[in-house]
N, C-alpha and C. Protein backbone atom coordinates (compact mmCIF):
# COMPACT_ATOMS: atom_id res chain seq x y z
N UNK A 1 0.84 -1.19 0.00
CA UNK A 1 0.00 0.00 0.00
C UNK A 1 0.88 1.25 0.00
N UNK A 2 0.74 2.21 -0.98
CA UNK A 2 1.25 3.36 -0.55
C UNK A 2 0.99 4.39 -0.24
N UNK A 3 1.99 4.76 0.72
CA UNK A 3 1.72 5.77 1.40
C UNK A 3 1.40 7.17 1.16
N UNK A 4 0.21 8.34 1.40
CA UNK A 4 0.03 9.51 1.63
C UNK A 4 1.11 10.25 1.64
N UNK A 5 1.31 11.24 0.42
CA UNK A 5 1.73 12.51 1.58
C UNK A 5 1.05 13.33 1.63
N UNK A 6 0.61 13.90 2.57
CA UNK A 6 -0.48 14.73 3.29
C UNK A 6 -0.40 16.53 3.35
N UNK A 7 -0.99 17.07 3.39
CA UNK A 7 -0.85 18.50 3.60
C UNK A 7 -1.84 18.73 4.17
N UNK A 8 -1.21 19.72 5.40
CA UNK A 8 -2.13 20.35 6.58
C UNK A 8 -2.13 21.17 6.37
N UNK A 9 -3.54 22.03 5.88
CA UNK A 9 -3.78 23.41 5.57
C UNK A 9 -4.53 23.96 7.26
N UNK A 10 -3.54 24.60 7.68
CA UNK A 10 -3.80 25.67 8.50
C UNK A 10 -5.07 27.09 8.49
N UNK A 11 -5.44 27.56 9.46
CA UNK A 11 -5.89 28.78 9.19
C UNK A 11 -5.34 30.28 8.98
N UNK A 12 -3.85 30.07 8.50
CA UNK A 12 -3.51 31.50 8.50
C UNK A 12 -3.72 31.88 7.13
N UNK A 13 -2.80 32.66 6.60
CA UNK A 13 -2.59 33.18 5.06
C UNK A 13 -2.68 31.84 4.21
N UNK A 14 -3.84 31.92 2.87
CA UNK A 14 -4.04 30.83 2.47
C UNK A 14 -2.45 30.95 1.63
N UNK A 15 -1.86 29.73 1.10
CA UNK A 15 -0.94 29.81 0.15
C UNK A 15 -1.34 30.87 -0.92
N UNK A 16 -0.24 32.03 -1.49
CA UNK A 16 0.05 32.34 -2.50
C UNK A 16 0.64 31.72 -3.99
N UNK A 17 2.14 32.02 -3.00
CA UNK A 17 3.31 31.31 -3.65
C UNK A 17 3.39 30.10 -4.53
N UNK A 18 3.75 29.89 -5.83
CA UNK A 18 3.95 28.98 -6.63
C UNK A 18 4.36 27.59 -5.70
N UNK A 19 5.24 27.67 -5.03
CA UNK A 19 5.47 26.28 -4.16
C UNK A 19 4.93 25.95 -3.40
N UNK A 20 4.32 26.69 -2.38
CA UNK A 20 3.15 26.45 -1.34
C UNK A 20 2.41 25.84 -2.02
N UNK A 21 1.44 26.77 -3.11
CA UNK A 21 0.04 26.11 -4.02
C UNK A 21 0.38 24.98 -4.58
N UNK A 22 1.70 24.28 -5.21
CA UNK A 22 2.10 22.93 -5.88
C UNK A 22 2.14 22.38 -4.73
N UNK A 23 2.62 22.48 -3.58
CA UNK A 23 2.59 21.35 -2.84
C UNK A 23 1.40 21.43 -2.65
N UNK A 24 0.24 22.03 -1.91
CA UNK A 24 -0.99 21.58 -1.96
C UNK A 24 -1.74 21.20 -2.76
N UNK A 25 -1.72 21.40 -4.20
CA UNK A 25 -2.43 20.76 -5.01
C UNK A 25 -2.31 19.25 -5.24
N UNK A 26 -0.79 19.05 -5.14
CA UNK A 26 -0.04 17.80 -5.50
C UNK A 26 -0.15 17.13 -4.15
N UNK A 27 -0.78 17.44 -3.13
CA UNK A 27 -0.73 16.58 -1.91
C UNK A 27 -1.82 15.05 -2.67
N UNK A 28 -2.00 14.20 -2.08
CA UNK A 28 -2.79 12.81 -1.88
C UNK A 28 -3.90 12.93 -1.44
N UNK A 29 -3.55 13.94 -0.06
CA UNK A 29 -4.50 13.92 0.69
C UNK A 29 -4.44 15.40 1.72
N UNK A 30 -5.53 16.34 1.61
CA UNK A 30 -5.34 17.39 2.29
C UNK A 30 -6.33 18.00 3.58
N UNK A 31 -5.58 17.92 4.57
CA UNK A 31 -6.17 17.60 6.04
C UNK A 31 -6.34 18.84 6.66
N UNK A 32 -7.37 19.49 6.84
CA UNK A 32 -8.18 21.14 7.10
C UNK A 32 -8.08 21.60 8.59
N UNK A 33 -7.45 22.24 9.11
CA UNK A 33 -7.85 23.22 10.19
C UNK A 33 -9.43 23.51 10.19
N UNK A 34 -10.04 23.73 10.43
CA UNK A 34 -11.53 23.37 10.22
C UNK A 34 -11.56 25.08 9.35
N UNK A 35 -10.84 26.06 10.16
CA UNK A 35 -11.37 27.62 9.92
C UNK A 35 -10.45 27.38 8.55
N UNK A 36 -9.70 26.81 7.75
CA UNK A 36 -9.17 26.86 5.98
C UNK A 36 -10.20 26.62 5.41
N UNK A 37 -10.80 25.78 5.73
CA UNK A 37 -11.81 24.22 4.88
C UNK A 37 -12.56 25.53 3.55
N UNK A 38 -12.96 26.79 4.03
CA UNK A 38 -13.84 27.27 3.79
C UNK A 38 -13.00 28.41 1.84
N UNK A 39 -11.39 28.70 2.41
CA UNK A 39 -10.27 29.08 1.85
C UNK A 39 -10.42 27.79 0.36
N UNK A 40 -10.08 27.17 0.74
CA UNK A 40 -9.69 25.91 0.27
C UNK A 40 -10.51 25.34 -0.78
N UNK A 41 -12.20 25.42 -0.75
CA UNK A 41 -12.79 24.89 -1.18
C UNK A 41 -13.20 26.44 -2.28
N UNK A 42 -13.13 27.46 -1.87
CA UNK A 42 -12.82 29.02 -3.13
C UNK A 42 -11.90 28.05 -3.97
N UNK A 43 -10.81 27.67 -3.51
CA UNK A 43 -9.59 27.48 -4.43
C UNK A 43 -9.58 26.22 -5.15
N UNK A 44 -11.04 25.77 -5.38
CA UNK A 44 -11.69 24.57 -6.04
C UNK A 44 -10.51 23.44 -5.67
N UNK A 45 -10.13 22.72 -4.38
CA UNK A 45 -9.67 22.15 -3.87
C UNK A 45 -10.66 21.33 -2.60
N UNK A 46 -10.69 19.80 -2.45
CA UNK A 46 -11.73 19.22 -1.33
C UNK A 46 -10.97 18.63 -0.80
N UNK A 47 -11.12 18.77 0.60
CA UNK A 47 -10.84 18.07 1.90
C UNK A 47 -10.68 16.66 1.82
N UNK A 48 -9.81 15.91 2.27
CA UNK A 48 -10.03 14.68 2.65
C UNK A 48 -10.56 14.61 4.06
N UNK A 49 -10.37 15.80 4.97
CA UNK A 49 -10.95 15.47 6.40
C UNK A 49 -10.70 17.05 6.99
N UNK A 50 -11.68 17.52 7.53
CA UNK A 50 -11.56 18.68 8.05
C UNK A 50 -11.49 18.17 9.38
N UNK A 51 -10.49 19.12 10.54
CA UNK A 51 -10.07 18.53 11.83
C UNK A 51 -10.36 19.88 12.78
N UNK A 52 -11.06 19.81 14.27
CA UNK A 52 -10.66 20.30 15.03
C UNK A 52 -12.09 21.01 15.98
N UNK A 53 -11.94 22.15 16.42
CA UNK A 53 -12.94 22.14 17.52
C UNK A 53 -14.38 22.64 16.90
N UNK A 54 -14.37 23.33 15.60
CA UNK A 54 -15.27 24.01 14.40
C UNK A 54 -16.11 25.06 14.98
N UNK A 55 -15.39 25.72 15.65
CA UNK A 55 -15.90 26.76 15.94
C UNK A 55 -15.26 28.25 15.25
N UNK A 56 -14.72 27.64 14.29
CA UNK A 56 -14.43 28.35 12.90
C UNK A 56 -15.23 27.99 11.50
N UNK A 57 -15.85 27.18 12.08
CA UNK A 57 -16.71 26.14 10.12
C UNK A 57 -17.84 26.38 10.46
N UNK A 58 -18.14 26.89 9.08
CA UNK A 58 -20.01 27.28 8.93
C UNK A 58 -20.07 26.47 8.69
N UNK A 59 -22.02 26.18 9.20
CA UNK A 59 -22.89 25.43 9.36
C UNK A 59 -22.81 24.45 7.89
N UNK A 60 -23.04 25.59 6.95
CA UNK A 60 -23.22 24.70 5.72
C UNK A 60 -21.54 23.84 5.20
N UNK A 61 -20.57 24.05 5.13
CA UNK A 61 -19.67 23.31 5.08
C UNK A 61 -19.31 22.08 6.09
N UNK A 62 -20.05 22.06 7.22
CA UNK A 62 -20.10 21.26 8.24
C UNK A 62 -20.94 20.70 7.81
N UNK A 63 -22.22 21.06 7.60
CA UNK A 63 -23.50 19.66 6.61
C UNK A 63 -23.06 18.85 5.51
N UNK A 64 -22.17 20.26 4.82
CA UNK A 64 -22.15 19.22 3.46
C UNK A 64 -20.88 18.27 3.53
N UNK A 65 -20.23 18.35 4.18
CA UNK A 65 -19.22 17.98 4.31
C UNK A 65 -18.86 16.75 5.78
N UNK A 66 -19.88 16.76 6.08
CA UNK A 66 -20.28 15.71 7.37
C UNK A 66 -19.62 14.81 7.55
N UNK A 67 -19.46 13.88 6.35
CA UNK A 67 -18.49 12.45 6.83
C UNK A 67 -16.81 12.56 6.63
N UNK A 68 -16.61 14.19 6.59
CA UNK A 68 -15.09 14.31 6.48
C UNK A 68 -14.98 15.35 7.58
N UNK A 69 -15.77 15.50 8.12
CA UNK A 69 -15.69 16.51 9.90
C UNK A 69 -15.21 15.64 10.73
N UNK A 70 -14.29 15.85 11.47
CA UNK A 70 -14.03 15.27 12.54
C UNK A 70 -13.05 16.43 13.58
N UNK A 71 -14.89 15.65 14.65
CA UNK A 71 -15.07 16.84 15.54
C UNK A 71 -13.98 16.50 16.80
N UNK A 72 -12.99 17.51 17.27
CA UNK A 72 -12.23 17.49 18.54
C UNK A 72 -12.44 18.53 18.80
N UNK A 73 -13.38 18.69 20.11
CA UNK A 73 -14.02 19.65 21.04
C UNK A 73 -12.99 20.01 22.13
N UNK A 74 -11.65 19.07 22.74
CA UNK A 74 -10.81 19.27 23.61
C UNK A 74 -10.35 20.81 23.28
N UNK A 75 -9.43 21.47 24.35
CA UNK A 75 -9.00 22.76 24.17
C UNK A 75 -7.82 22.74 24.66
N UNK A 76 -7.31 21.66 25.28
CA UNK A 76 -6.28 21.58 25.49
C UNK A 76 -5.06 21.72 24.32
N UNK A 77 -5.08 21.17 23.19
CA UNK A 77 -4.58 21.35 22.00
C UNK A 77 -5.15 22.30 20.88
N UNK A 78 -4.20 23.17 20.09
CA UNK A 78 -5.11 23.52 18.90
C UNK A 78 -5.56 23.08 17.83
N UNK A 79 -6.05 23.25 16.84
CA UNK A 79 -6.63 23.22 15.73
C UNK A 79 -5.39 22.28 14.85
N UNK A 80 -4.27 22.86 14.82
CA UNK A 80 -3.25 22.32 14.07
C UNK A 80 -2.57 20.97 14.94
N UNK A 81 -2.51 21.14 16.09
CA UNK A 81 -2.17 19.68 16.52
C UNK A 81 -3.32 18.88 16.20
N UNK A 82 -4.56 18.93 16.41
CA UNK A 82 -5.51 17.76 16.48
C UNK A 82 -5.30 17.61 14.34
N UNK A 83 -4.62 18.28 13.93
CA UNK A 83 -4.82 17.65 12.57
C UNK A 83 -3.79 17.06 12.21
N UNK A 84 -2.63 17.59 12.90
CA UNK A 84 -1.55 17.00 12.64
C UNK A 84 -1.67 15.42 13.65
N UNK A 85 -2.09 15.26 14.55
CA UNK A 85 -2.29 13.95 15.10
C UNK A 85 -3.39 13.05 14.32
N UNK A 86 -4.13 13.58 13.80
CA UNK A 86 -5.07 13.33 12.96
C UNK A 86 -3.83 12.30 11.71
N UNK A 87 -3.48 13.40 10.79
CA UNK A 87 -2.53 12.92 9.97
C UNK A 87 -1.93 11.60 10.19
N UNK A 88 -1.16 11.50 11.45
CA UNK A 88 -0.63 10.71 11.47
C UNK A 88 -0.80 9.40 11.72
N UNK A 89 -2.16 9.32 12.12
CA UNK A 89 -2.79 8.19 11.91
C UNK A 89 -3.16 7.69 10.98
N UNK A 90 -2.96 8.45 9.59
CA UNK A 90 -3.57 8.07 8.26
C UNK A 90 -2.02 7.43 7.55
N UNK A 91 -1.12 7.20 8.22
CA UNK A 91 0.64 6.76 7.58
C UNK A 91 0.84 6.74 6.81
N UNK A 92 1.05 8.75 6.82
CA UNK A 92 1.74 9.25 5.65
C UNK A 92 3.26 8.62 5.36
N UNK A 93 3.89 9.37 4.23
CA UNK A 93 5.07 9.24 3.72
C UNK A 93 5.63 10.45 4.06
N UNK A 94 5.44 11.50 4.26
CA UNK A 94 5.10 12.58 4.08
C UNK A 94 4.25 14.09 4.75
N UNK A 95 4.81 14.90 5.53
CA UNK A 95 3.76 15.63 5.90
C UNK A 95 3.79 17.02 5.84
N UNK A 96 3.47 17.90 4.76
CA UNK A 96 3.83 19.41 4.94
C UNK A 96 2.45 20.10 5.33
N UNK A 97 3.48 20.88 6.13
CA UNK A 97 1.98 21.91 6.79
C UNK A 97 2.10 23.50 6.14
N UNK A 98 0.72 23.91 6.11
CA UNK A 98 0.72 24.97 5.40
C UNK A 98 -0.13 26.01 5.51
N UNK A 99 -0.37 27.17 5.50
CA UNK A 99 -1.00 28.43 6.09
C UNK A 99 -1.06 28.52 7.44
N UNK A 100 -0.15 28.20 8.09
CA UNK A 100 0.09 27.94 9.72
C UNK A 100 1.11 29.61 10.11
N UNK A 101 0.96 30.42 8.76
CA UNK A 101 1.48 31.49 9.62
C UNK A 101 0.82 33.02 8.61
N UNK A 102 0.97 33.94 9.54
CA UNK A 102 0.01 34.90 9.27
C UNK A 102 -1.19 35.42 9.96
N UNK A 103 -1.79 36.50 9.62
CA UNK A 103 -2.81 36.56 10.39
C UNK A 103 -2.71 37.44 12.14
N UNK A 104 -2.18 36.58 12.47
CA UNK A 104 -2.10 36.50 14.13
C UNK A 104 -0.62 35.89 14.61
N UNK A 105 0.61 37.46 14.88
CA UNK A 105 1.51 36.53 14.97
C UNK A 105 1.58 35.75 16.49
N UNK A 106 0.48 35.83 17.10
CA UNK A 106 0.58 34.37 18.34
C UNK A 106 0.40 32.89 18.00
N UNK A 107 -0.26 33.11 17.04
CA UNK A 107 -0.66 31.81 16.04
C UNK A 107 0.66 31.37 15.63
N UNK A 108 1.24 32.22 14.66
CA UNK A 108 2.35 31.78 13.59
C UNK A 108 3.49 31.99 14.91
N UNK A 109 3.76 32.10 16.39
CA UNK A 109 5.04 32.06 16.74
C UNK A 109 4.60 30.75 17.27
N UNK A 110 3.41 30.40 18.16
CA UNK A 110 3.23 29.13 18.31
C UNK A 110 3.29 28.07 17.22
N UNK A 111 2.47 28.18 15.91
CA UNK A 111 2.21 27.41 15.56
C UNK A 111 4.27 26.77 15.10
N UNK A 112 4.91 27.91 14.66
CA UNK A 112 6.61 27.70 14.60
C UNK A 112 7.30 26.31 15.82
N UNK A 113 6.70 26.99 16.50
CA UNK A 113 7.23 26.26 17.52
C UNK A 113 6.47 24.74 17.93
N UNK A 114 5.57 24.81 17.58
CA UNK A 114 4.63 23.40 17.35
C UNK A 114 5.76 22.57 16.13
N UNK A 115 6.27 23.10 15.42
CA UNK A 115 7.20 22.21 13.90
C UNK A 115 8.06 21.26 14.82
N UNK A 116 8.51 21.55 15.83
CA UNK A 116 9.31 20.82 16.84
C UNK A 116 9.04 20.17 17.53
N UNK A 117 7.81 20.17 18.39
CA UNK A 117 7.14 19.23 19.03
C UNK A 117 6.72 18.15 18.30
N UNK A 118 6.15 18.19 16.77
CA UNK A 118 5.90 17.83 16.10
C UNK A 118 7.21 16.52 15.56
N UNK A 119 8.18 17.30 15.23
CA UNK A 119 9.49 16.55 14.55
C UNK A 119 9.46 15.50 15.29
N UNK A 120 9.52 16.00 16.69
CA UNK A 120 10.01 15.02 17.68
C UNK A 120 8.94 13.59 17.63
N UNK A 121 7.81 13.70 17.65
CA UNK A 121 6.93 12.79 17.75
C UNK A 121 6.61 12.37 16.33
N UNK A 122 7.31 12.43 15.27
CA UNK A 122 7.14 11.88 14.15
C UNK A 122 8.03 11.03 13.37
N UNK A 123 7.56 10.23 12.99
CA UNK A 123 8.69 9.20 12.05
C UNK A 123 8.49 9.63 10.65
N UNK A 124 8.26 10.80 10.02
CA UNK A 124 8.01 10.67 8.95
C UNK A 124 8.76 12.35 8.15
N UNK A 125 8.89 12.25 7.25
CA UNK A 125 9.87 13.79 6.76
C UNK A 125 8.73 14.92 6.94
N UNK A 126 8.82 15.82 7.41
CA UNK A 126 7.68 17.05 8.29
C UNK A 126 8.67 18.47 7.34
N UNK A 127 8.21 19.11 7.27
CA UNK A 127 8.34 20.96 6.55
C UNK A 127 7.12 21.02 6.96
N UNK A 128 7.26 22.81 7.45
CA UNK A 128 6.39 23.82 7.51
C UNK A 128 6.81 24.76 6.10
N UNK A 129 5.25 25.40 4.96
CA UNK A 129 6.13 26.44 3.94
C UNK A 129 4.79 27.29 4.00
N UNK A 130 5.52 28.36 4.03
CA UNK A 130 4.82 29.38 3.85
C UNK A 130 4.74 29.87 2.43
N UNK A 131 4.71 31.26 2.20
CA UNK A 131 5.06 31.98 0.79
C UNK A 131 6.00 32.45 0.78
N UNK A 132 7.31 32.53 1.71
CA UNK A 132 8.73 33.01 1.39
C UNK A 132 9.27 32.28 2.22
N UNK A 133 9.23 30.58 2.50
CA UNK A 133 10.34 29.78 2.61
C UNK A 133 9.36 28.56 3.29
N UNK A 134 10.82 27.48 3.21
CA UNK A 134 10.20 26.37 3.97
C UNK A 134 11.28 26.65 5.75
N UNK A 135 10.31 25.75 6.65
CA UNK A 135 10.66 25.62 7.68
C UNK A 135 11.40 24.32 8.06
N UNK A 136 12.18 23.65 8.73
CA UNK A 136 12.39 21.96 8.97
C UNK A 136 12.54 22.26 10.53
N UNK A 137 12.28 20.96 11.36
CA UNK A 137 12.81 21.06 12.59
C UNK A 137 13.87 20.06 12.25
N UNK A 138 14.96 19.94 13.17
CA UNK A 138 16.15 18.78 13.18
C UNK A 138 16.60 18.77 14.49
N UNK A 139 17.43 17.85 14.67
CA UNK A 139 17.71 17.80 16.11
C UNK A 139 18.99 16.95 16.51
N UNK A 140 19.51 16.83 14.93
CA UNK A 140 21.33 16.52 15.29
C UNK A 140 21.66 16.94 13.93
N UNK A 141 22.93 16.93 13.49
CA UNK A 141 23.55 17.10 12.12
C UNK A 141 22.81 16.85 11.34
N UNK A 142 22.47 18.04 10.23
CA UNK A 142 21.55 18.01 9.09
C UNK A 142 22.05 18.33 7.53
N UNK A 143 21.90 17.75 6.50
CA UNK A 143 22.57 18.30 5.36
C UNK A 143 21.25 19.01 4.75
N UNK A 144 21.38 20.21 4.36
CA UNK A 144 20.15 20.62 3.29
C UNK A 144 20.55 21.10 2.06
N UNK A 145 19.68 20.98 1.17
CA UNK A 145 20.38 21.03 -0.55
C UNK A 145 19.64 22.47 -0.35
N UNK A 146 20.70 23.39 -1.14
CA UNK A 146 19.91 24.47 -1.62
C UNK A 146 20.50 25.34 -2.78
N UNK A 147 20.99 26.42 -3.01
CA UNK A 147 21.54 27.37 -3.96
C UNK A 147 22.41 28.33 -3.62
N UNK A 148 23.37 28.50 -4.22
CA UNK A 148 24.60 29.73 -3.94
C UNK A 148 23.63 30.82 -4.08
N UNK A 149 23.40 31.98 -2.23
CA UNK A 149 23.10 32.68 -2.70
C UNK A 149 21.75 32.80 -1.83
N UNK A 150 21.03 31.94 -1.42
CA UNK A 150 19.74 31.38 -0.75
C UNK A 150 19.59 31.77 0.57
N UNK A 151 18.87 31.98 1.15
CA UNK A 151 18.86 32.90 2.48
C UNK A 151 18.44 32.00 3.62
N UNK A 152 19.64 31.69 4.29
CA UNK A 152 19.13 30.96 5.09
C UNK A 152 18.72 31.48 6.99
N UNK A 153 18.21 31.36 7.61
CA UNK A 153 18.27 31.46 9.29
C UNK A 153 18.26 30.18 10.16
N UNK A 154 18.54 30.02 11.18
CA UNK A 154 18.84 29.38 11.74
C UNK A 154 18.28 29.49 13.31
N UNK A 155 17.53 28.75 13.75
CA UNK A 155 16.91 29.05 15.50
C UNK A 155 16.67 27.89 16.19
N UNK A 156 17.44 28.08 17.61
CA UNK A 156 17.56 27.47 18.57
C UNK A 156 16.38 27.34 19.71
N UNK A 157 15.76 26.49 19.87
CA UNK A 157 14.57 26.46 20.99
C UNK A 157 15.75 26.07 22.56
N UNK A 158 17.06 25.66 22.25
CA UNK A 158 17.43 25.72 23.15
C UNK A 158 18.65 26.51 23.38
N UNK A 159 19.04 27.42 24.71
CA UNK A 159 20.10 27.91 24.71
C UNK A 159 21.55 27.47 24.80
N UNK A 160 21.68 26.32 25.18
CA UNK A 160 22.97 25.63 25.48
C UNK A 160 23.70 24.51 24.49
N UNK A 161 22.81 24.69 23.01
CA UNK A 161 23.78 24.31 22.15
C UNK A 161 24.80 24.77 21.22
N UNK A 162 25.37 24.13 20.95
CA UNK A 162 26.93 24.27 20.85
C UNK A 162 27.30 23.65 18.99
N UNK A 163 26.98 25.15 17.46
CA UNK A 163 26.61 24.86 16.46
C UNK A 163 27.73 24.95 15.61
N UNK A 164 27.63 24.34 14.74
CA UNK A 164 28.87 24.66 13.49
C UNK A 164 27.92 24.52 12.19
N UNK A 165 28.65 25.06 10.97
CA UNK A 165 28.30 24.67 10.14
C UNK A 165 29.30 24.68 9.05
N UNK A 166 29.00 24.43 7.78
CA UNK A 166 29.47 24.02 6.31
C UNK A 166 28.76 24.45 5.22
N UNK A 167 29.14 25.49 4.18
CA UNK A 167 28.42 26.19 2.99
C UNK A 167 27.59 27.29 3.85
N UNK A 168 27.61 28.14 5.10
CA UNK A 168 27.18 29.20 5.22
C UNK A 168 28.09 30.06 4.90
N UNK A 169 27.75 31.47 4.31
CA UNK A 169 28.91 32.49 4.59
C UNK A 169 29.34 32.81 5.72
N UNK A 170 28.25 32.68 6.60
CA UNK A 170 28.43 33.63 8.68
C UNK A 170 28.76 32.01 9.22
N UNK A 171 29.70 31.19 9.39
CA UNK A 171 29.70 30.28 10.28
C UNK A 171 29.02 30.49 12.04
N UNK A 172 28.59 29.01 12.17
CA UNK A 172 27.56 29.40 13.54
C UNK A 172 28.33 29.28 14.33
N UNK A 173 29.85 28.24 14.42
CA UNK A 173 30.73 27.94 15.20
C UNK A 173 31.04 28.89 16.10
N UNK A 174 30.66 29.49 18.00
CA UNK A 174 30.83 29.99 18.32
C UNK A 174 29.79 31.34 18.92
N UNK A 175 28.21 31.04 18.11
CA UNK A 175 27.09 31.96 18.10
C UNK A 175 26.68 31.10 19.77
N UNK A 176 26.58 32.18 20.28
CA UNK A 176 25.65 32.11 21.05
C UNK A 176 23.95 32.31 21.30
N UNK A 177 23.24 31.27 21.69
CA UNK A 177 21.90 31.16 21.22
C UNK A 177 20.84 31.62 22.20
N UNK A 178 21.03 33.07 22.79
CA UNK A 178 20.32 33.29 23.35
C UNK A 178 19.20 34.07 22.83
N UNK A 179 19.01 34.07 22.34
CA UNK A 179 17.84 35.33 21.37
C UNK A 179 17.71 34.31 19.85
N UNK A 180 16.83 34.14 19.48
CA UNK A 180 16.29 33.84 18.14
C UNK A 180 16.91 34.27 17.17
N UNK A 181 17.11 35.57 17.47
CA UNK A 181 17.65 36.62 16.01
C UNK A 181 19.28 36.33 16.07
N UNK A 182 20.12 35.37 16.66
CA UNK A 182 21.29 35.36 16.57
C UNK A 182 22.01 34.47 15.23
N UNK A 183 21.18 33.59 14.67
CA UNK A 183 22.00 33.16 13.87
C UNK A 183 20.66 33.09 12.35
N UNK A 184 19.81 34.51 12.68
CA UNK A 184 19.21 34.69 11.30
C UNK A 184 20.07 35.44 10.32
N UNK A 185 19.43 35.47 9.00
CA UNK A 185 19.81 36.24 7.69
C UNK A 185 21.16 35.95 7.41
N UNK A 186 21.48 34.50 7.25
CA UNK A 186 22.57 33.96 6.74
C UNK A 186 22.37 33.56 5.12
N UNK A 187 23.53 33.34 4.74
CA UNK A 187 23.71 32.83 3.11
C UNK A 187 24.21 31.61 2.85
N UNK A 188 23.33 30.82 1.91
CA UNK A 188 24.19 29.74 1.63
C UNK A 188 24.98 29.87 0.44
N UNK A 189 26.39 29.49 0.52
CA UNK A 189 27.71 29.36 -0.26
C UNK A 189 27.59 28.55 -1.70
N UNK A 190 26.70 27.59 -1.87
CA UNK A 190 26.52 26.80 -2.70
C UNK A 190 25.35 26.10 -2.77
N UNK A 191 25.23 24.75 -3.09
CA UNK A 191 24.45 23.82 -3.89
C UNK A 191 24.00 22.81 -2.41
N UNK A 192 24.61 22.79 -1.37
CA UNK A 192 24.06 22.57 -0.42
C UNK A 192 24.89 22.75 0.90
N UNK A 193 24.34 23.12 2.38
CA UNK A 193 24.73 23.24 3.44
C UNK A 193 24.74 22.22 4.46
N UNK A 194 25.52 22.65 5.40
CA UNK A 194 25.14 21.67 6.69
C UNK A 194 25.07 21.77 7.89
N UNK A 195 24.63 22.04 9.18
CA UNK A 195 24.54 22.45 10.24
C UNK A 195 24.56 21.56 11.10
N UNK A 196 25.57 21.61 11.81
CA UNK A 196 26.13 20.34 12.98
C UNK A 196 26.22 20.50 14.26
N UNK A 197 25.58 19.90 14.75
CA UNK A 197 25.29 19.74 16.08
C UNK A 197 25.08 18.39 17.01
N UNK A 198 25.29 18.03 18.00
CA UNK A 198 25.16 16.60 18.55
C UNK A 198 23.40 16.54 19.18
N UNK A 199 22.89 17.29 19.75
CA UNK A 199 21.14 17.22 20.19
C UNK A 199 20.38 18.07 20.50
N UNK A 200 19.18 18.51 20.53
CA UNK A 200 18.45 20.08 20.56
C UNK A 200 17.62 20.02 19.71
N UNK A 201 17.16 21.24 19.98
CA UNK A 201 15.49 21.46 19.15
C UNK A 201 16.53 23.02 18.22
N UNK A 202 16.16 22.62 16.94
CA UNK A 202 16.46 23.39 16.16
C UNK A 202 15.83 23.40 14.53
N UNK A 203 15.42 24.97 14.34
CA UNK A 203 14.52 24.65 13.38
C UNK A 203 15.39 25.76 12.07
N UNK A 204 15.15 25.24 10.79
CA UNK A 204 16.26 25.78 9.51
C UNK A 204 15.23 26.29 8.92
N UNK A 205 14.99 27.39 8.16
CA UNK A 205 14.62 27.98 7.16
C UNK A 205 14.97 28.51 6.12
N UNK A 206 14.42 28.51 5.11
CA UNK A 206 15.48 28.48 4.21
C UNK A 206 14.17 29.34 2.67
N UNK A 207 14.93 30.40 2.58
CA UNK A 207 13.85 31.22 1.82
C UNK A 207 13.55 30.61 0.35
N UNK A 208 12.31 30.44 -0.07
CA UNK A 208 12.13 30.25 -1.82
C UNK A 208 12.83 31.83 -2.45
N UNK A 209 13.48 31.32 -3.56
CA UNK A 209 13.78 31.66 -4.88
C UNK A 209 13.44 32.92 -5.25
């Protein structure tokens, strides 16, 4: 059987961007924040399963759409975890999430920081993309392919690691990670980079084209 790859459309900024919109179109299967479902279906695109507490989804997309609602009333979690747990019960190959920023930046700093909680509890390749880059979480030595020239940042959820890298212009070797903004608006040197580290929550971004 093969496997899904999935796309979690969020409620923030629907995709613009040429790569955002290809990956969602080209998803298998595309799994709704309940408050997108409504985005989504303008953009003559249908749900495989709208997820979460729906106190963002009109009535009539909730009728017509009934046997792909699935209702999680809890509040303990948001909208984007119960879909992303959702997801992963469906064993993807695959999982990019998407319109998870915008709007509300309490949303988009949480929902950022959800990419990590996330990594951690997943066996499967995870990106967050917006309309001016993708996101990854990692959490030891990472190689990423990209372009001489490509804008990369770099952020630490924890303060006490200890980073190097390979194909940046600003080497991290030596950054101290107390503030977020310490090892953003870097460049990559070439055709691909690498950022080395032994364990930590750390998430790469890396701007589209």
């Amino acid at each position: 059987m093969i496997k899904p790859v999935i796309a979690i459309l969020a409620n923030g900024d629907f995709p613009t961007h040429p790569t955002s919109l290809e990956i969602l179109r080209s998803a298998d299967m595309i799994v709704c924040c309940d408050g997108a479902a409504e985005r989504l279906l303008l953009a003559n695109m249908e749900p495989y399963a709208i997820v979460g507490d729906l106190d963002s989804l009109s009535r009539e997309i909730r009728e017509r759409y009934s046997a792909r609602v699935i209702h999680i009333p809890e509040q303990e979690t948001n909208d984007l975890t119960k879909a992303f747990e959702y997801s992963l019960k469906l064993n993807p190959s695959k999982i990019e999430i998407l319109g998870a920023t915008g709007k509300r930046e309490d949303h988009t700093l949480g929902n950022i920081s959800l990419l990590s909680l996330f990594g951690e509890i997943s066996q499967v390749p995870l990106r967050m993309v917006t309309d001016f880059g993708t996101l990854y979480p990692i959490f030891s030595t990472s190689m990423f392919k990209s372009r001489a020239g490509a804008k990369v940042s770099v952020f630490s959820l924890d303060y006490n690691i200890e980073m190097e890298s390979e194909g940046l212009q600003y080497p991290l070797k030596g950054v101290k990670f107390d503030s977020w903004w310490r090892a953003t608006l870097n460049i990559a040197t070439g055709e691909n980079f690498l950022v080395k580290f032994n364990s930590g929550r750390v998430i790469v971004f890396i701007a589209h084209q």
